[in-house]
Protein backbone atom coordinates (compact mmCIF):
# COMPACT_ATOMS: atom_id res chain seq x y z
CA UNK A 1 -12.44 -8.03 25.47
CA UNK A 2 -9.66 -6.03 24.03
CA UNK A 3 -9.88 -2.36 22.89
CA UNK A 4 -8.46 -1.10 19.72
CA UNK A 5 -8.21 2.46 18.44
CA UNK A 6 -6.96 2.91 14.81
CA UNK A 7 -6.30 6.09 13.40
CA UNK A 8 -6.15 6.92 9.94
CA UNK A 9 -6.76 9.65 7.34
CA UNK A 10 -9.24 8.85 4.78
CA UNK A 11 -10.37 5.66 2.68
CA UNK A 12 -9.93 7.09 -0.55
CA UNK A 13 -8.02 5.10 -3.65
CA UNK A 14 -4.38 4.23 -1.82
CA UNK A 15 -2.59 1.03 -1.11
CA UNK A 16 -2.56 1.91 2.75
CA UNK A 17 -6.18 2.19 2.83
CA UNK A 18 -6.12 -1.02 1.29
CA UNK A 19 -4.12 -2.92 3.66
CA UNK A 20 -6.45 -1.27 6.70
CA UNK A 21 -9.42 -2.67 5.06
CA UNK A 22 -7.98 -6.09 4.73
CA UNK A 23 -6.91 -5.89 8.25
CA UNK A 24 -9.96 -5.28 9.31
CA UNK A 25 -11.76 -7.77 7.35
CA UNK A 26 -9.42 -10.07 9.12
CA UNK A 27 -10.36 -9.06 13.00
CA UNK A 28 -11.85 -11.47 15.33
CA UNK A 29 -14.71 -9.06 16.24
CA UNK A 30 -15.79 -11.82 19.00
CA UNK A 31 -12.17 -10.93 20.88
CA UNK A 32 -12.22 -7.43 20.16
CA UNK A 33 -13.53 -4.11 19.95
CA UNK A 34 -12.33 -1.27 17.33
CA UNK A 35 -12.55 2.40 17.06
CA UNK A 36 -11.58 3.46 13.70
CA UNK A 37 -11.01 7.03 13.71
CA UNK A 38 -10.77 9.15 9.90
CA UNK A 39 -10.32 12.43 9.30
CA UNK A 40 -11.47 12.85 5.80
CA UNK A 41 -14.87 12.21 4.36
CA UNK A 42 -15.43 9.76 1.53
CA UNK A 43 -14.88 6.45 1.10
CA UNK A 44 -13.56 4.25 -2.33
CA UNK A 45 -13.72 0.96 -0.71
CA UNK A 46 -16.82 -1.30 1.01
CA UNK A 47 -15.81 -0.81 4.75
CA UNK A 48 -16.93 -3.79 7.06
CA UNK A 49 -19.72 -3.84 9.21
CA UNK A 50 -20.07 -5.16 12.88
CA UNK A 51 -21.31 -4.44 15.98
CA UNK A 52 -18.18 -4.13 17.57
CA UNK A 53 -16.31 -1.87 14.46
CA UNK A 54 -17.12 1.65 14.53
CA UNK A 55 -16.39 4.63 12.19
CA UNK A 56 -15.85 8.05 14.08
CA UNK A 57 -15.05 11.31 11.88
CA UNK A 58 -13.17 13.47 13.37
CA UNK A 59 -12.30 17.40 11.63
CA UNK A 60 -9.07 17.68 9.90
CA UNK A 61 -6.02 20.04 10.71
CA UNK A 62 -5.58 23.08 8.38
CA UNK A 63 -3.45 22.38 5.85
CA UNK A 64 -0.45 24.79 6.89
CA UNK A 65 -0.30 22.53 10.19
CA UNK A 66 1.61 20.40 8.34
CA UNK A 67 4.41 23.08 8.41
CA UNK A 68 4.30 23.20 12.14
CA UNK A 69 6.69 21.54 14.45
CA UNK A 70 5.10 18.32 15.75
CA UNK A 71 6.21 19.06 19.43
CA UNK A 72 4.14 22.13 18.99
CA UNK A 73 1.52 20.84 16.85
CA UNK A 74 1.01 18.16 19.66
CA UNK A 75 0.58 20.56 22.36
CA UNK A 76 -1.92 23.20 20.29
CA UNK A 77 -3.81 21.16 18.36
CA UNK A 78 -7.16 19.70 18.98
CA UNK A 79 -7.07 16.58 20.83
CA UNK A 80 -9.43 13.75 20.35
CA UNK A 81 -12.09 13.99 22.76
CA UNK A 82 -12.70 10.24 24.44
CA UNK A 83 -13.66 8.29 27.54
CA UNK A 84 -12.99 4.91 26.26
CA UNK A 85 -9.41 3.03 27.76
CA UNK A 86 -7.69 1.11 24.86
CA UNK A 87 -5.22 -1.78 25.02
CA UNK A 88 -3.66 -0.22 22.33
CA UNK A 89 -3.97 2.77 20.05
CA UNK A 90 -2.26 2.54 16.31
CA UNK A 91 -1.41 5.67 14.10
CA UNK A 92 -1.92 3.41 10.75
CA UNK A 93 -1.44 6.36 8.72
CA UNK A 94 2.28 7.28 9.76
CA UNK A 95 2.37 10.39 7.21
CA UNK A 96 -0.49 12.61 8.61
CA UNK A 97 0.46 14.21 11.71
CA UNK A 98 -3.71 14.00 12.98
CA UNK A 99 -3.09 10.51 13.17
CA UNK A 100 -0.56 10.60 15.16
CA UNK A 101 -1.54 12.77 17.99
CA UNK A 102 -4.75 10.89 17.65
CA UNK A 103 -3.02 8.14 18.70
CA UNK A 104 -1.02 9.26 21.59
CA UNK A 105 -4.12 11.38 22.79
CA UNK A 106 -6.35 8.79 23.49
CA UNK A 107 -5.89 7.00 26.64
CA UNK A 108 -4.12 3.39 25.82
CA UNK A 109 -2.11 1.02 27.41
CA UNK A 110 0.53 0.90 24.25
CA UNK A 111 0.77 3.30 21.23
CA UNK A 112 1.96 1.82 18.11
CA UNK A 113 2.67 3.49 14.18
CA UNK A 114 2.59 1.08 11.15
CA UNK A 115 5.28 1.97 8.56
CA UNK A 116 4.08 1.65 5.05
CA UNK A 117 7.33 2.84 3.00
CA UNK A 118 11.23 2.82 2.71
CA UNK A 119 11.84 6.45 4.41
CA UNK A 120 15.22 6.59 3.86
CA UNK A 121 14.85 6.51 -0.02
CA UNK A 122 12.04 8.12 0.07
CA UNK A 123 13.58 11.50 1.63
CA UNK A 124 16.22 11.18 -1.26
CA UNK A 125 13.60 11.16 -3.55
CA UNK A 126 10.89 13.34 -2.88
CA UNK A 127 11.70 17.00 -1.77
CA UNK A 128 7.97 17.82 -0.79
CA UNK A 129 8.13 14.74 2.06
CA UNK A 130 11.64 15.78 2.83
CA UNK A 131 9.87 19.18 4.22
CA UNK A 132 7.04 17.28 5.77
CA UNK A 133 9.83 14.94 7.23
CA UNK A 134 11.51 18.00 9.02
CA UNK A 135 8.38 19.40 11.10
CA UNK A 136 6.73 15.98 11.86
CA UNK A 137 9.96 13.62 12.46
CA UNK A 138 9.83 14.24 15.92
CA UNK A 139 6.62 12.22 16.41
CA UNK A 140 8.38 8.68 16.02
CA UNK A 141 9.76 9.21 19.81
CA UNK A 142 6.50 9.28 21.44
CA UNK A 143 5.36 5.65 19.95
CA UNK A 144 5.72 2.02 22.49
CA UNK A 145 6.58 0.12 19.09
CA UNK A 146 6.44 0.17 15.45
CA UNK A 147 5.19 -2.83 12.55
CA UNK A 148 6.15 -2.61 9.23
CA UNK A 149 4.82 -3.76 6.29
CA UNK A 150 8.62 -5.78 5.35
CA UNK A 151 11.55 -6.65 6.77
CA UNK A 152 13.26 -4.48 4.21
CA UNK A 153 12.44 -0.84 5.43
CA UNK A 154 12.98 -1.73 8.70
CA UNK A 155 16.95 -0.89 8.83
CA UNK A 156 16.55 2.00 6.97
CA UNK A 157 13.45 3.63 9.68
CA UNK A 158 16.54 2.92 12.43
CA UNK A 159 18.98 5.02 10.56
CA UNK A 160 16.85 7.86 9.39
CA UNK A 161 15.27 8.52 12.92
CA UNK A 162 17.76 7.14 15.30
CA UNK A 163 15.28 4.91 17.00
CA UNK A 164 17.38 1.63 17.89
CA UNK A 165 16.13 0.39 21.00
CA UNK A 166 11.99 0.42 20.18
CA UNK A 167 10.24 -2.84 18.96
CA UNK A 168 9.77 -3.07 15.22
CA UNK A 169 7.85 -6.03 13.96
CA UNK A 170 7.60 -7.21 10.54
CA UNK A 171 3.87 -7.27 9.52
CA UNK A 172 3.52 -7.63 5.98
CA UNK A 173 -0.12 -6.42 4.29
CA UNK A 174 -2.96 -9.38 4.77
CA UNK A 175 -4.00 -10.14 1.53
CA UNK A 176 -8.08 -10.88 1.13
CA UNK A 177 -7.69 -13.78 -1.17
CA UNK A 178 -11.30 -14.73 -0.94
CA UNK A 179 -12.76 -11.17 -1.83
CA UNK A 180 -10.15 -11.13 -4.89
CA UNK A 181 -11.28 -14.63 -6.31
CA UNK A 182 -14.91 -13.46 -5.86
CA UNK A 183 -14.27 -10.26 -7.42
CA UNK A 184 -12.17 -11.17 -10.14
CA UNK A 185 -15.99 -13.03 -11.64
CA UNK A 186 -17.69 -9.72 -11.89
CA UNK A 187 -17.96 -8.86 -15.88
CA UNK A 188 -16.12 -6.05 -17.26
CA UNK A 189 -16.15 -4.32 -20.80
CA UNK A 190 -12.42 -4.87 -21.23
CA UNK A 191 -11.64 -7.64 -23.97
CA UNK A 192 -7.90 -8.85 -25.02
CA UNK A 193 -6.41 -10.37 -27.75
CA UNK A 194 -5.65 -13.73 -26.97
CA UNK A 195 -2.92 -14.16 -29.41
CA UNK A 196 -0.93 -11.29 -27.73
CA UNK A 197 0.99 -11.46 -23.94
CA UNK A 198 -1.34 -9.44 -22.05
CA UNK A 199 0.62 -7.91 -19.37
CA UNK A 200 -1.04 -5.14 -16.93
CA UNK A 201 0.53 -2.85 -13.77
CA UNK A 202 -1.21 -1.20 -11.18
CA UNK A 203 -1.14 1.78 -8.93
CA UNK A 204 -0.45 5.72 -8.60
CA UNK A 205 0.79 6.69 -10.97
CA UNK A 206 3.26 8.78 -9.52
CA UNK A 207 7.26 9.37 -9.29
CA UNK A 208 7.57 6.49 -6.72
CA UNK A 209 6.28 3.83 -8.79
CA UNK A 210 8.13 4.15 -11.52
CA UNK A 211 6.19 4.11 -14.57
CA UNK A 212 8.43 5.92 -16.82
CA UNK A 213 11.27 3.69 -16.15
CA UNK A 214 8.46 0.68 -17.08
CA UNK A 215 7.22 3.00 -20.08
CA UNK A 216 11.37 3.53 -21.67
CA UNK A 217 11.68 -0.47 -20.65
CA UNK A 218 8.05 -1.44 -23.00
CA UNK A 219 9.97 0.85 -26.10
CA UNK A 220 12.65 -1.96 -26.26
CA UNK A 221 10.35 -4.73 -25.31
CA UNK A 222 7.84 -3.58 -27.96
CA UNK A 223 10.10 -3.49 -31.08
CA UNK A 224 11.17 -7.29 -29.98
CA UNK A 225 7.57 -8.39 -29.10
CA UNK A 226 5.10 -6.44 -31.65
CA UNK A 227 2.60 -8.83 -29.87
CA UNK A 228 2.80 -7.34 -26.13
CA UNK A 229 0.22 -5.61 -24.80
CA UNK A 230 0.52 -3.38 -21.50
CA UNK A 231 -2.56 -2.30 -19.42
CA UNK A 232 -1.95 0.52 -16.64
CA UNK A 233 -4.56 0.19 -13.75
CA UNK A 234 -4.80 3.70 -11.60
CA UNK A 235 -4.53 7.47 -11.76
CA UNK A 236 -2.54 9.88 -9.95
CA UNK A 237 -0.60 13.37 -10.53
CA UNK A 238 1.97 12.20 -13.77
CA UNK A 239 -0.67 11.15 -15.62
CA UNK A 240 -0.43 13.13 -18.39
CA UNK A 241 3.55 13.51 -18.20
CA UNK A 242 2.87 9.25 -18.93
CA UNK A 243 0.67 9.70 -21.66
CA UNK A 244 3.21 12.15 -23.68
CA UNK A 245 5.99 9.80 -22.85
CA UNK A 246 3.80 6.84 -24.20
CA UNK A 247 3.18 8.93 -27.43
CA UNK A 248 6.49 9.95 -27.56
CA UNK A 249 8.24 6.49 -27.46
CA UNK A 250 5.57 5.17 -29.91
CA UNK A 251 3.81 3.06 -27.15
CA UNK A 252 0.15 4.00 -28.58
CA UNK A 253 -0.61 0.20 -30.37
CA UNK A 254 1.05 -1.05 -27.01
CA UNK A 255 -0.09 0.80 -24.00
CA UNK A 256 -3.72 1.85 -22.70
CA UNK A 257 -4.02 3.26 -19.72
CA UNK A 258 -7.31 2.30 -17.81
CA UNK A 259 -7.61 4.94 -14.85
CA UNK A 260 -8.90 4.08 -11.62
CA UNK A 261 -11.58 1.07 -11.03
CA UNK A 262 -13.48 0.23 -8.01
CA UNK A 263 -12.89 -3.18 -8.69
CA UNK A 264 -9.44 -3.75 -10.47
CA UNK A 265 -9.62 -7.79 -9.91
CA UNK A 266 -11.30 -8.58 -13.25
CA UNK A 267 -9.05 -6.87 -15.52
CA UNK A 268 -6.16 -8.69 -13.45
CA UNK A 269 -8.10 -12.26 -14.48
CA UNK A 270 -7.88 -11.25 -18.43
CA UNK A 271 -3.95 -11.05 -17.89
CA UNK A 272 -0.93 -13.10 -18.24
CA UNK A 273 1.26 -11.04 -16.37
CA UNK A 274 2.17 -8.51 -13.86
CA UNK A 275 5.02 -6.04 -14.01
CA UNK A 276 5.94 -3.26 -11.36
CA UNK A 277 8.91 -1.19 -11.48
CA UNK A 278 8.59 0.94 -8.66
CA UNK A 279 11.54 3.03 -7.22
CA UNK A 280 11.17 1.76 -3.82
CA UNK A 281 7.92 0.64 -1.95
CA UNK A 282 6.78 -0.44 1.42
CA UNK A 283 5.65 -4.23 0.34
CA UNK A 284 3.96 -3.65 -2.73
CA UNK A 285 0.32 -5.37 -2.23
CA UNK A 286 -0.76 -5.16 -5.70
CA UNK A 287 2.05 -7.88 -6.32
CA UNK A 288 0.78 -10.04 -3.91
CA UNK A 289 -2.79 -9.30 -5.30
CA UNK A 290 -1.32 -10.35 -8.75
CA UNK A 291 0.19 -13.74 -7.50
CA UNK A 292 -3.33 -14.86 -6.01
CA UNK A 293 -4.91 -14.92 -9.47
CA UNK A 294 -1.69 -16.70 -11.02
CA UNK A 295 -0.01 -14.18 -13.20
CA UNK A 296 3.53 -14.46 -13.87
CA UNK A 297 5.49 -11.60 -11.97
CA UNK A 298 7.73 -9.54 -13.49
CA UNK A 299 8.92 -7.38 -10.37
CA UNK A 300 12.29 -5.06 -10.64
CA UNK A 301 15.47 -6.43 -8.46
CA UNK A 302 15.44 -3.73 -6.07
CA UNK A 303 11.86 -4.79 -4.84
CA UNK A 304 13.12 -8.21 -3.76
CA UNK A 305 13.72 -7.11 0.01
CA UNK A 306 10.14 -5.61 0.31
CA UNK A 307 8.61 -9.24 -1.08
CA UNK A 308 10.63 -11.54 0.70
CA UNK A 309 9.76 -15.11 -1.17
CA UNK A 310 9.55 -13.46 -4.60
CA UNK A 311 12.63 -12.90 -7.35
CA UNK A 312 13.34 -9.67 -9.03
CA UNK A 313 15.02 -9.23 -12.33
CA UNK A 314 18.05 -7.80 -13.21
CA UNK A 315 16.59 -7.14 -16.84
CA UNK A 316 12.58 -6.53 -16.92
CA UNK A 317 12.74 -5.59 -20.55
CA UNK A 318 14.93 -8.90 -21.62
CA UNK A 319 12.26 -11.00 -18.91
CA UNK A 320 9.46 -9.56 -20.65
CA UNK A 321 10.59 -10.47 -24.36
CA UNK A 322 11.44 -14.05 -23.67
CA UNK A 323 7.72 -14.53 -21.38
CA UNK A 324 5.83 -16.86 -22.90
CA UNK A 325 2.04 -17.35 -22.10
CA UNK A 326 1.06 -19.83 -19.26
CA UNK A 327 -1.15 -22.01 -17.81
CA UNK A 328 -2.53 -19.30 -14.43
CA UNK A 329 -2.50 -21.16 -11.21
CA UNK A 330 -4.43 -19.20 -8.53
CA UNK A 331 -2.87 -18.88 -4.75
CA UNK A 332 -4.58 -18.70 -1.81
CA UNK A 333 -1.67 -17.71 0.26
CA UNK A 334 -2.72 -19.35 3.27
CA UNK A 335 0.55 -19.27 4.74
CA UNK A 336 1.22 -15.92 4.11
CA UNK A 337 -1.98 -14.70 5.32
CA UNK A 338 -1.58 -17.19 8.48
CA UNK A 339 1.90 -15.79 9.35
CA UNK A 340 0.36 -12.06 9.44
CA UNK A 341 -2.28 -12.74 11.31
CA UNK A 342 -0.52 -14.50 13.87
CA UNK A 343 2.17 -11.41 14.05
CA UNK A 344 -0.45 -9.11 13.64
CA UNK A 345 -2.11 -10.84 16.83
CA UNK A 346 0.91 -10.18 18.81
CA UNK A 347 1.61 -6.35 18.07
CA UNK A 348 -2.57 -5.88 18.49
CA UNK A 349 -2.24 -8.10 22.06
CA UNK A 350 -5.19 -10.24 20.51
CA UNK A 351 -3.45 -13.32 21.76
């Protein structure tokens, strides 16, 4: 039986807790044992139960670690204290620098790091991971191999950290199709107007995702299309910069803003549409999470080589005037979710 050690930093709201969850929803448990290894308390998700899955909390670094050389930080800081030989140990995480040392503490066979994000663009557009970036960068050398989460941020990883000759493999986010279709049944308080194009985005609402360049895009949409509706799905640190941009454009009759929910799937089934407008992204699961319960996309061009199989537009606001309400087809994705798991198999040595 194989041995698995999976390191990661909380299971709070996030799209990379997400996409752990799912993966380990997905694990033969029969073939495998895993070691799931957290560093912050709390949990916003259902994690699985079996006998061979365990949870082990382990203390967090001090925040200023952060601003310590990894090199350094690797040979001062705590290790993780265990007997147990892995086949191979993952840092899932790839931002906090616990993971990683988690992962190349532990004894293992082969050490790999998921990448979640496009890090070139990101360090062009975020000055506070730029600084992270220069004290932790020099973790990426100690890792066997690397999965991403597309084929698009793979180039970019080579350029940034000069890594050329490691094994990268393209493992996009498994997608629980079955949880979302039983989910998306559970009654909510939300009602729509059916006579309007009820159109809904979710996710952080932070710089990276783009909601004010979505939010200036509903202003022209809005005066064309009196009769679209937008729902926002999520919380995050620009909150209320959104909700004086929404009151400045004259959004208020067009835009409500739902926060957080612990189960976002039924307010997904009341919609016709999806829309994300994200600067750059890693994959993008909510898109795929939109597709299963048949809502029309409505994803910007630049997101095209994150979500291989599905077409951007050059023009959301002109794509989102001319939409016209249709009949939902839900999608299993049982090809998708079959590719994954078979490359997942491979970079996991579950074959």
């Amino acid at each position: 039986m194989k041995k698995i050690a999976i390191f990661q930093s909380d299971f709070r709201v996030g799209g990379i807790q997400k996409a752990l969850i799912n993966v380990l929803n997905g694990i033969d448990y029969e073939k495998c044992a895993v070691d799931v290894y957290y560093f912050d308390p709390g949990s916003f998700f259902e994690l699985p139960e079996h006998r061979n899955l365990r949870f082990i909390a382990c203390r967090p670094y001090p925040y200023f670690n952060r601003m310590v050389y990894f090199s350094l930080l690797r040979r001062i800081a705590p290790k993780v204290q265990c007997n147990t030989q892995y086949d191979v140990a993952v840092d899932f995480n790839s931002y906090r620098s616990e993971c990683a040392i988690g992962a190349l503490s532990v004894p293992a066979k082969k050490r790999v790091m998921w990448l979640h994000n496009d890090i070139e663009i990101k360090l062009r557009n975020e000055p506070k991971y730029k600084v992270l970036w220069h004290f932790f960068k020099g973790k990426f050398k100690y890792f066997d191999e690397f999965a991403a989460v597309s084929p698009g941020i793979i180039d970019g990883f080579r350029r940034v950290t000069g890594i050329t000759d490691k094994k990268i493999t393209p493992v996009s986010n498994h997608i629980d199709t079955a949880e979302i279709f039983h989910k998306a049944a559970e009654p909510v308080s939300l009602t729509v107007d059916p006579a309007c194009y009820n159109l809904c985005t979710m996710g952080r609402l932070c710089h990276q995702k783009g909601y004010d360049i979505l939010l200036d895009h509903m202003a022209k949409v809005y005066r064309a299309r009196p009769d679209m509706r937008l729902y926002m799905l999520g919380d995050g640190p620009d909150r209320e910069k959104l909700k004086e941009q929404i009151q400045r454009l004259g959004l208020g009759g067009c835009v409500t803003m739902l926060g957080n929910q612990s189960n976002p799937f039924p307010y997904l089934e009341k919609m016709d549409g999806f829309v994300l407008t994200s600067r750059y992204e890693g994959q993008g699961i909510v898109i795929w999470e939109a597709k299963t319960l048949g809502l029309e996309l409505f994803i910007s061009k630049n997101l095209e080589p994150y979500n291989p199989g599905i077409a951007g537009c050059d023009d959301i606001a002109q794509a989102l005037i001319s939409a016209k309400r249709r009949e939902k087809v839900r999608d299993d994705l049982h090809e998708y979710n079959e590719e994954i798991d078979r490359r997942l198999a491979e970079v996991l040595e579950l074959e």
